[in-house]
PDB file of N, CA and C in Angstrom:
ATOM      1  N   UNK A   1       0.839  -1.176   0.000  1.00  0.00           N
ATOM      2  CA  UNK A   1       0.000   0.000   0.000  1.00  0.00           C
ATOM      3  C   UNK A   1       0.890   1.248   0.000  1.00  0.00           C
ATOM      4  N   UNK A   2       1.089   2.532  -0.939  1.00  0.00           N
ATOM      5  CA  UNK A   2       1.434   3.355  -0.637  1.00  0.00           C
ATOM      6  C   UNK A   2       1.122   3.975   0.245  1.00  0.00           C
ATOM      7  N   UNK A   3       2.333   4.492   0.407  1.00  0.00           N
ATOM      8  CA  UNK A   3       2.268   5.828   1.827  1.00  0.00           C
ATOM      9  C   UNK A   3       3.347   6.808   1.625  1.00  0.00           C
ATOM     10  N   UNK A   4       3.147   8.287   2.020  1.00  0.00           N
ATOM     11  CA  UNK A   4       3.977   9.618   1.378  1.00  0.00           C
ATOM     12  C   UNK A   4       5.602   9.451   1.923  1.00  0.00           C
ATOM     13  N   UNK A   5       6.368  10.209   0.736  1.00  0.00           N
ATOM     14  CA  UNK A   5       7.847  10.118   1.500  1.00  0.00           C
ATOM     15  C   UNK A   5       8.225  10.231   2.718  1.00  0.00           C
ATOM     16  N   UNK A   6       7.340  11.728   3.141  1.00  0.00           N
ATOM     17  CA  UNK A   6       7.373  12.075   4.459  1.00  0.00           C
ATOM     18  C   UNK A   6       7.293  11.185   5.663  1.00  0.00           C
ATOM     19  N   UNK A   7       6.831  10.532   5.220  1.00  0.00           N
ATOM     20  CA  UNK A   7       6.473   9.030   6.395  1.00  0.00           C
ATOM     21  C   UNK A   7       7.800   8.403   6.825  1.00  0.00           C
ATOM     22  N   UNK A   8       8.623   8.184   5.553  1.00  0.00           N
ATOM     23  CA  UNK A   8       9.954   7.245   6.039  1.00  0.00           C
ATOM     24  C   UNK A   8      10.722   8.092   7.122  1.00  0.00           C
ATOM     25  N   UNK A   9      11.573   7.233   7.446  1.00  0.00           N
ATOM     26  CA  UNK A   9      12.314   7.826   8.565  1.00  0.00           C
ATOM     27  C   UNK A   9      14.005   6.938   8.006  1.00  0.00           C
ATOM     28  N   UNK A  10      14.792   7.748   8.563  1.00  0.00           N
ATOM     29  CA  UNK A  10      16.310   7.304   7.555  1.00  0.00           C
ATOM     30  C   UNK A  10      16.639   6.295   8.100  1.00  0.00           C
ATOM     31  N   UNK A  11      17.426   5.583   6.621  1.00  0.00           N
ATOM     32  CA  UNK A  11      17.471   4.208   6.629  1.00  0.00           C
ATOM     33  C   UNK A  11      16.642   3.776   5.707  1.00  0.00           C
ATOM     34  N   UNK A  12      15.342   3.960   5.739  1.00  0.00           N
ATOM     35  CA  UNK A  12      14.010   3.265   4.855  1.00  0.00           C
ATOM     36  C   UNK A  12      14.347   3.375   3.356  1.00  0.00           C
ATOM     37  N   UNK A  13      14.050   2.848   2.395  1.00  0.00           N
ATOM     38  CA  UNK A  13      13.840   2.821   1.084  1.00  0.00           C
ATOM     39  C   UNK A  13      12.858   2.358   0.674  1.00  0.00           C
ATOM     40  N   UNK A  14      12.319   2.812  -0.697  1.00  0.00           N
ATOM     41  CA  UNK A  14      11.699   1.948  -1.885  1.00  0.00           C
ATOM     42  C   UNK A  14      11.622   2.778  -3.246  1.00  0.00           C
ATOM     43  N   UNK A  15      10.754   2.905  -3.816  1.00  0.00           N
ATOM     44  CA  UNK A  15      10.065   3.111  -5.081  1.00  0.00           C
ATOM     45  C   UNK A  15       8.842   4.109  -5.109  1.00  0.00           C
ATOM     46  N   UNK A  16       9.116   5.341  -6.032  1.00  0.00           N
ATOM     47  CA  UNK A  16       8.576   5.708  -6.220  1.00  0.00           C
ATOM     48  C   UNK A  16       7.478   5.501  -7.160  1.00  0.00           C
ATOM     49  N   UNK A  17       5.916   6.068  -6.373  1.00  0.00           N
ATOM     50  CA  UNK A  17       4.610   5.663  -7.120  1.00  0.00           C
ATOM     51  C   UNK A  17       3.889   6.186  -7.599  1.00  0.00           C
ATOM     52  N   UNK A  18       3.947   7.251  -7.503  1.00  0.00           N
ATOM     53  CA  UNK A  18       3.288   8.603  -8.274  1.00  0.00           C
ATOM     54  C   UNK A  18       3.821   9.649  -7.494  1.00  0.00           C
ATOM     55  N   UNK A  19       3.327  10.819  -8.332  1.00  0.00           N
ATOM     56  CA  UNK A  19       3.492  12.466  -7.899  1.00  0.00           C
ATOM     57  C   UNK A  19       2.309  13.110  -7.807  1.00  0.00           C
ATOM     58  N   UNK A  20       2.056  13.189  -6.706  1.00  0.00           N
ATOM     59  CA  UNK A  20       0.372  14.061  -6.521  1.00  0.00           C
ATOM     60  C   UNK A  20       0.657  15.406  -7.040  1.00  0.00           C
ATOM     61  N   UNK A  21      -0.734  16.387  -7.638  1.00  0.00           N
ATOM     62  CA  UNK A  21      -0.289  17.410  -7.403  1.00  0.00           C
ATOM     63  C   UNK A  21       0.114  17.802  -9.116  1.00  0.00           C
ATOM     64  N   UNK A  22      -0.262  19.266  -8.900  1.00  0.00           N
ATOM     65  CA  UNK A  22       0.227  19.718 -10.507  1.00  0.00           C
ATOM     66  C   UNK A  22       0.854  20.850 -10.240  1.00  0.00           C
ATOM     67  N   UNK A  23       1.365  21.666 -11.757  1.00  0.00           N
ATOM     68  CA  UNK A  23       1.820  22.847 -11.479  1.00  0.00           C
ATOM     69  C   UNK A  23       3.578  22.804 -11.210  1.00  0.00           C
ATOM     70  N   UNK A  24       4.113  23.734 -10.788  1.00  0.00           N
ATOM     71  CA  UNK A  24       5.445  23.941 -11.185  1.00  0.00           C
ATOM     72  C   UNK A  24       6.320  23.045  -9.921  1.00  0.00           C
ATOM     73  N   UNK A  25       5.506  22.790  -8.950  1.00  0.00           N
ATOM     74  CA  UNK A  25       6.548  21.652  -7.754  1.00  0.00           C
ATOM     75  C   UNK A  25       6.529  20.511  -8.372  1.00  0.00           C
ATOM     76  N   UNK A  26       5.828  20.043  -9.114  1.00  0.00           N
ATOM     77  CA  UNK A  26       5.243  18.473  -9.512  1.00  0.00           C
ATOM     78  C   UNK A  26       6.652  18.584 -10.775  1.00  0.00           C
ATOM     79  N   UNK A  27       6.589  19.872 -11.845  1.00  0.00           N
ATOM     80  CA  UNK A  27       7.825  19.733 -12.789  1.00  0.00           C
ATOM     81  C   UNK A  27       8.857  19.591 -12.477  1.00  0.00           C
ATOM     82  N   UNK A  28       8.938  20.839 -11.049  1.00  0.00           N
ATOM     83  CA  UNK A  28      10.278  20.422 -10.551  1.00  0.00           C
ATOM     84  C   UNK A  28      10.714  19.511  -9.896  1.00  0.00           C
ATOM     85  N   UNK A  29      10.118  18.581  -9.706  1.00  0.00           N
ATOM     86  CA  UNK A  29      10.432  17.581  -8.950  1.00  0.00           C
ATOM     87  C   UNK A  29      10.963  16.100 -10.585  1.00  0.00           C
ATOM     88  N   UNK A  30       9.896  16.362 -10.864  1.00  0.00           N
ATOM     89  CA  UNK A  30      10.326  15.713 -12.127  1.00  0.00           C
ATOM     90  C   UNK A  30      11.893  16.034 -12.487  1.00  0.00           C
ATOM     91  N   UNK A  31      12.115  16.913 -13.103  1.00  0.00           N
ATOM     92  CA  UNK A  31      13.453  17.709 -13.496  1.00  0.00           C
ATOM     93  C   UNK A  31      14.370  17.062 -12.742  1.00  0.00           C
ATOM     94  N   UNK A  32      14.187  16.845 -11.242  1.00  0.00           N
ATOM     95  CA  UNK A  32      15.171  16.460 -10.894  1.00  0.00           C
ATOM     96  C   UNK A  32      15.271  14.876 -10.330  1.00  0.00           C
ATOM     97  N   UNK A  33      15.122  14.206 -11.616  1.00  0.00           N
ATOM     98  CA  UNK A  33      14.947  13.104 -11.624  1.00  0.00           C
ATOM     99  C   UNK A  33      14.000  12.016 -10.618  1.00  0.00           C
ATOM    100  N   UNK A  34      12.857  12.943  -9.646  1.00  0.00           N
ATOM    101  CA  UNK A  34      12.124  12.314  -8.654  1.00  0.00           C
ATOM    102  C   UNK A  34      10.908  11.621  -9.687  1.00  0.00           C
ATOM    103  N   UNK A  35      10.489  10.732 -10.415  1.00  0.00           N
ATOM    104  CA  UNK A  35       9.861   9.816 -11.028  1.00  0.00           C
ATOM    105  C   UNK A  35       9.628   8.704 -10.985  1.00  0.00           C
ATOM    106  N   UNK A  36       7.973   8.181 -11.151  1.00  0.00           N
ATOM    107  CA  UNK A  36       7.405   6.820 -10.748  1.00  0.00           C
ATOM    108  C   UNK A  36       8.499   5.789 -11.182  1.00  0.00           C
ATOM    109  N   UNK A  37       8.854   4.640 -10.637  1.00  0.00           N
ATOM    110  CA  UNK A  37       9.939   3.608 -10.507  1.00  0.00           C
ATOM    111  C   UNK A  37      10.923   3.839 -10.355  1.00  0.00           C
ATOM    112  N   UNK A  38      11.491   4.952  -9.557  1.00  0.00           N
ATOM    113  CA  UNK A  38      12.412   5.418  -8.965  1.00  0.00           C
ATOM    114  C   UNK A  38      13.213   4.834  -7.814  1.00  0.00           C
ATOM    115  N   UNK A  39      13.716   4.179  -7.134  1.00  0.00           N
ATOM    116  CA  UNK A  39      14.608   3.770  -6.387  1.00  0.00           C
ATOM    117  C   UNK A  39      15.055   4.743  -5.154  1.00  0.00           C
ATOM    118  N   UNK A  40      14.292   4.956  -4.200  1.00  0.00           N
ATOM    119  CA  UNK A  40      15.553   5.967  -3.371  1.00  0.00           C
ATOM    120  C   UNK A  40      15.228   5.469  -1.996  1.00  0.00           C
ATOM    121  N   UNK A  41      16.611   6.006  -1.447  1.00  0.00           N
ATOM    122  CA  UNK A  41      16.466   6.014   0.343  1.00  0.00           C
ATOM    123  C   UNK A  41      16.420   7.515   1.207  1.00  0.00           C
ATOM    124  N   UNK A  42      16.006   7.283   2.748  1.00  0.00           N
ATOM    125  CA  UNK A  42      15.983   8.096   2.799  1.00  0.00           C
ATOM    126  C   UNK A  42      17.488   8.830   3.674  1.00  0.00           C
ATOM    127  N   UNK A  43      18.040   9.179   3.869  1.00  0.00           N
ATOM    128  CA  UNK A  43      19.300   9.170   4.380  1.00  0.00           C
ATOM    129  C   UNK A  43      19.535  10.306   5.446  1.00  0.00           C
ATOM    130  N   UNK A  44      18.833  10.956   6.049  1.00  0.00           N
ATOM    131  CA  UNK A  44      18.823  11.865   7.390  1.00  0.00           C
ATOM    132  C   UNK A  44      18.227  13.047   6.633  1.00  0.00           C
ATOM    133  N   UNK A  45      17.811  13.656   8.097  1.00  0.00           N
ATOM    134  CA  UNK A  45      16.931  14.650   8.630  1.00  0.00           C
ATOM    135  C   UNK A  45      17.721  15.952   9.083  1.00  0.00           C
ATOM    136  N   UNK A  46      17.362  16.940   8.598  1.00  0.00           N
ATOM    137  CA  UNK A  46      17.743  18.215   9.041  1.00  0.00           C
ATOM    138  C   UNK A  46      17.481  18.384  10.723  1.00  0.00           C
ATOM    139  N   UNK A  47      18.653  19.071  11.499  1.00  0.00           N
ATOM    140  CA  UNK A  47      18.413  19.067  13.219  1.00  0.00           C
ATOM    141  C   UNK A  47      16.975  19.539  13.620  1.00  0.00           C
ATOM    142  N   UNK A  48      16.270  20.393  13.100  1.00  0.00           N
ATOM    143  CA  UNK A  48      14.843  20.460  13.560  1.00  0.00           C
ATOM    144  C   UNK A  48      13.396  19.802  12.293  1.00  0.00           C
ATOM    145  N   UNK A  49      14.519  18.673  12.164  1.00  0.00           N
ATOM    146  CA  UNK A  49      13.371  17.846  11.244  1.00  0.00           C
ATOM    147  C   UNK A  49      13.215  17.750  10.204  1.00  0.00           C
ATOM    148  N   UNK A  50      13.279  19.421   9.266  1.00  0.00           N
ATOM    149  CA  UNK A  50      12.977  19.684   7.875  1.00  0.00           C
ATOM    150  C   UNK A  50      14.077  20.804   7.585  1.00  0.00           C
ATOM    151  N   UNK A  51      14.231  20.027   6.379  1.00  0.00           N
ATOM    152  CA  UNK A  51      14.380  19.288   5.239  1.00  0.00           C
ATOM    153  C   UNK A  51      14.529  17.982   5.258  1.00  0.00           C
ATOM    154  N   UNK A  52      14.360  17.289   4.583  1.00  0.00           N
ATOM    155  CA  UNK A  52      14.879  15.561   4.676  1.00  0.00           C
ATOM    156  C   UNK A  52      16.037  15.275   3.378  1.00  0.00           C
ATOM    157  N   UNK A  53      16.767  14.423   3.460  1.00  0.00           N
ATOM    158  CA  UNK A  53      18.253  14.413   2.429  1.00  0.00           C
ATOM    159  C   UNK A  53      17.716  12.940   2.121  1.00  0.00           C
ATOM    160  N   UNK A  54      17.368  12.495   0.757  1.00  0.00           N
ATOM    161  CA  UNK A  54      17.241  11.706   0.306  1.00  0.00           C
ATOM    162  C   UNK A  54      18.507  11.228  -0.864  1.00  0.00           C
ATOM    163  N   UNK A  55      18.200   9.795  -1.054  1.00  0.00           N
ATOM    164  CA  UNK A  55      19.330   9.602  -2.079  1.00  0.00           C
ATOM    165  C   UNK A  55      18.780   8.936  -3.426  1.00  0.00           C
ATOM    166  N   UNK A  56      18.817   9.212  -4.652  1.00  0.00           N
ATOM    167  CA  UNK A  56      18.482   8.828  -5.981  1.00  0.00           C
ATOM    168  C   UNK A  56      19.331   9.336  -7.041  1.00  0.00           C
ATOM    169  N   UNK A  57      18.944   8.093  -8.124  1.00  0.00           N
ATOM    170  CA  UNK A  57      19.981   8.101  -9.248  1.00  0.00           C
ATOM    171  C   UNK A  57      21.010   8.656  -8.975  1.00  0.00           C
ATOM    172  N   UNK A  58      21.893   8.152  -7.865  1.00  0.00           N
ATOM    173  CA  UNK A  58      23.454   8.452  -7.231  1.00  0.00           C
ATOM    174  C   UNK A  58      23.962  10.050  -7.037  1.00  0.00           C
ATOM    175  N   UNK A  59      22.514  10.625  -6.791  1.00  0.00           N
ATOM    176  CA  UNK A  59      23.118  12.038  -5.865  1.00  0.00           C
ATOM    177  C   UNK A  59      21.825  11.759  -4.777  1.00  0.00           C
ATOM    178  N   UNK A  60      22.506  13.061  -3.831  1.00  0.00           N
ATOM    179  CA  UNK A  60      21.572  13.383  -2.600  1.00  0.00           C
ATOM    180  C   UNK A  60      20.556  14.599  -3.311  1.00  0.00           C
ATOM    181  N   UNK A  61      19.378  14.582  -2.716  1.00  0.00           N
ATOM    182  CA  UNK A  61      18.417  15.682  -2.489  1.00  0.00           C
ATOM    183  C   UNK A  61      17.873  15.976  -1.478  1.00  0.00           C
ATOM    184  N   UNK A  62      17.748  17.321  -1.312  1.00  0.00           N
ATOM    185  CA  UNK A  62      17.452  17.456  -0.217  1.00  0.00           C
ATOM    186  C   UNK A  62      15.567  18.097  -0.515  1.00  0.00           C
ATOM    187  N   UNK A  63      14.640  17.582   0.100  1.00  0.00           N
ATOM    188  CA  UNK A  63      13.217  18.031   0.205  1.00  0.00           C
ATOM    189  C   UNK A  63      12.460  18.474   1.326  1.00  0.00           C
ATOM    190  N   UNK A  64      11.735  19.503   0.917  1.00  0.00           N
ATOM    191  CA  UNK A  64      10.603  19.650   2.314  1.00  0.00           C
ATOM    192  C   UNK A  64       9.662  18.494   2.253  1.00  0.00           C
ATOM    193  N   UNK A  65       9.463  18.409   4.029  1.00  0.00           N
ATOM    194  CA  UNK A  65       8.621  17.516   4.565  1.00  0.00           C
ATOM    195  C   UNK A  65       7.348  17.712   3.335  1.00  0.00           C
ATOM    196  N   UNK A  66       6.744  18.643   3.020  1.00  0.00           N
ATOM    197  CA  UNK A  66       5.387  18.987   2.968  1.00  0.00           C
ATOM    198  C   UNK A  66       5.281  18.742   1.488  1.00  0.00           C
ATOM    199  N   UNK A  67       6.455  19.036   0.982  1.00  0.00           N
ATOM    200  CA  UNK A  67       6.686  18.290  -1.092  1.00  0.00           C
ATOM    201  C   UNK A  67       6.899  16.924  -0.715  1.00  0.00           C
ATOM    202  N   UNK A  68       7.469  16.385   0.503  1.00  0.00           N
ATOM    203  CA  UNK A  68       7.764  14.923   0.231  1.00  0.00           C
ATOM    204  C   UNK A  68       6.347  13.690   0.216  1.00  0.00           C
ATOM    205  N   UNK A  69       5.404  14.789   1.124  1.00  0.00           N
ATOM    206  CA  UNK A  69       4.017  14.354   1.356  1.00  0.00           C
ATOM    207  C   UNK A  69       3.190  13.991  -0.180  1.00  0.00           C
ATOM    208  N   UNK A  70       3.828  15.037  -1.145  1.00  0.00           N
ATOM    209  CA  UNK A  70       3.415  14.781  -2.151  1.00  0.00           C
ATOM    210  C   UNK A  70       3.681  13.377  -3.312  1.00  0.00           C
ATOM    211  N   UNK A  71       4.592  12.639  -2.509  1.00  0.00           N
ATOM    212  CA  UNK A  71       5.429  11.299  -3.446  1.00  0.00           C
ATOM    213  C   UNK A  71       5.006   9.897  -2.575  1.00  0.00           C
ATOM    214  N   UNK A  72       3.811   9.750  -3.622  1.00  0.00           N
ATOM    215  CA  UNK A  72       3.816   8.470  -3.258  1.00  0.00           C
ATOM    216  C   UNK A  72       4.520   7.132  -3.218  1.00  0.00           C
ATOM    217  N   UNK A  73       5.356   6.322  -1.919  1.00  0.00           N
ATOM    218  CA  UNK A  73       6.492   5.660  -2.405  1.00  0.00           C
ATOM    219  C   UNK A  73       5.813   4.022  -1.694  1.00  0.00           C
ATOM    220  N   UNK A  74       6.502   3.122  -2.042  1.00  0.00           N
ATOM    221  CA  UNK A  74       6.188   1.558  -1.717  1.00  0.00           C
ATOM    222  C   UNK A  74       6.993   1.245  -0.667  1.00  0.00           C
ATOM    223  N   UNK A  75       7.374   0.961   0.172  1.00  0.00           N
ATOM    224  CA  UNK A  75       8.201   0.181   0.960  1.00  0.00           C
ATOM    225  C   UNK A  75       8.960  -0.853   0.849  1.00  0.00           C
ATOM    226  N   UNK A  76       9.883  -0.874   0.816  1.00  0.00           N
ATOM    227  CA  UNK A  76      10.727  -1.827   0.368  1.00  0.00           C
ATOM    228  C   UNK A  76      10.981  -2.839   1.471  1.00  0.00           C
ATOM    229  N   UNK A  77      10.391  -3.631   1.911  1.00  0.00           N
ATOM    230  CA  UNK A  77      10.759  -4.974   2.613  1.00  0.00           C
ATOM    231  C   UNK A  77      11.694  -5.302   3.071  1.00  0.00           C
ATOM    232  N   UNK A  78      12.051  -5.460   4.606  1.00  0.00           N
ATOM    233  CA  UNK A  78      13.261  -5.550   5.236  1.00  0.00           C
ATOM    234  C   UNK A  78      13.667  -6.932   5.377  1.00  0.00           C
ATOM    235  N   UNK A  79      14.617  -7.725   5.204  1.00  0.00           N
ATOM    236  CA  UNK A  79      14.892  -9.083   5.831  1.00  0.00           C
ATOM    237  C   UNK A  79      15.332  -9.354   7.269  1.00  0.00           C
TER     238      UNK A  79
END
């Protein structure tokens, strides 16, 4: 079941599942390579929470909590 980026907490990964949302955050997010079957983790938290530093197609990004709400991602299954 999806659930928003914002949710993970670092460490977590999976796949991106859609991009809610239209208009110029949704392009820019595109642009920078954030797109459905995407691969990323999430890799730490700014000291009062926000921003979050994610990792995809082998750079870091850094996102607000409240754009990350906007990316629907899968969970990737722990062993």
């Amino acid at each position: 079941m999806p659930v928003p980026l914002s949710e993970f907490k670092p460490g977590e990964s999976g796949t991106i599942v859609s991009i809610q949302g239209t208009g110029a955050l949704r392009q820019r997010l595109i642009a920078m390579g954030v797109t459905p079957g995407t691969w990323l983790i999430v890799r730490k938290f700014a000291p009062l929470g926000d921003p979050m530093e994610i990792r995809l197609r082998n750079y870091n990004l850094s996102i607000r909590k409240r754009d990350a709400a906007m990316i629907e991602m899968l969970r990737e299954d722990r062993l």
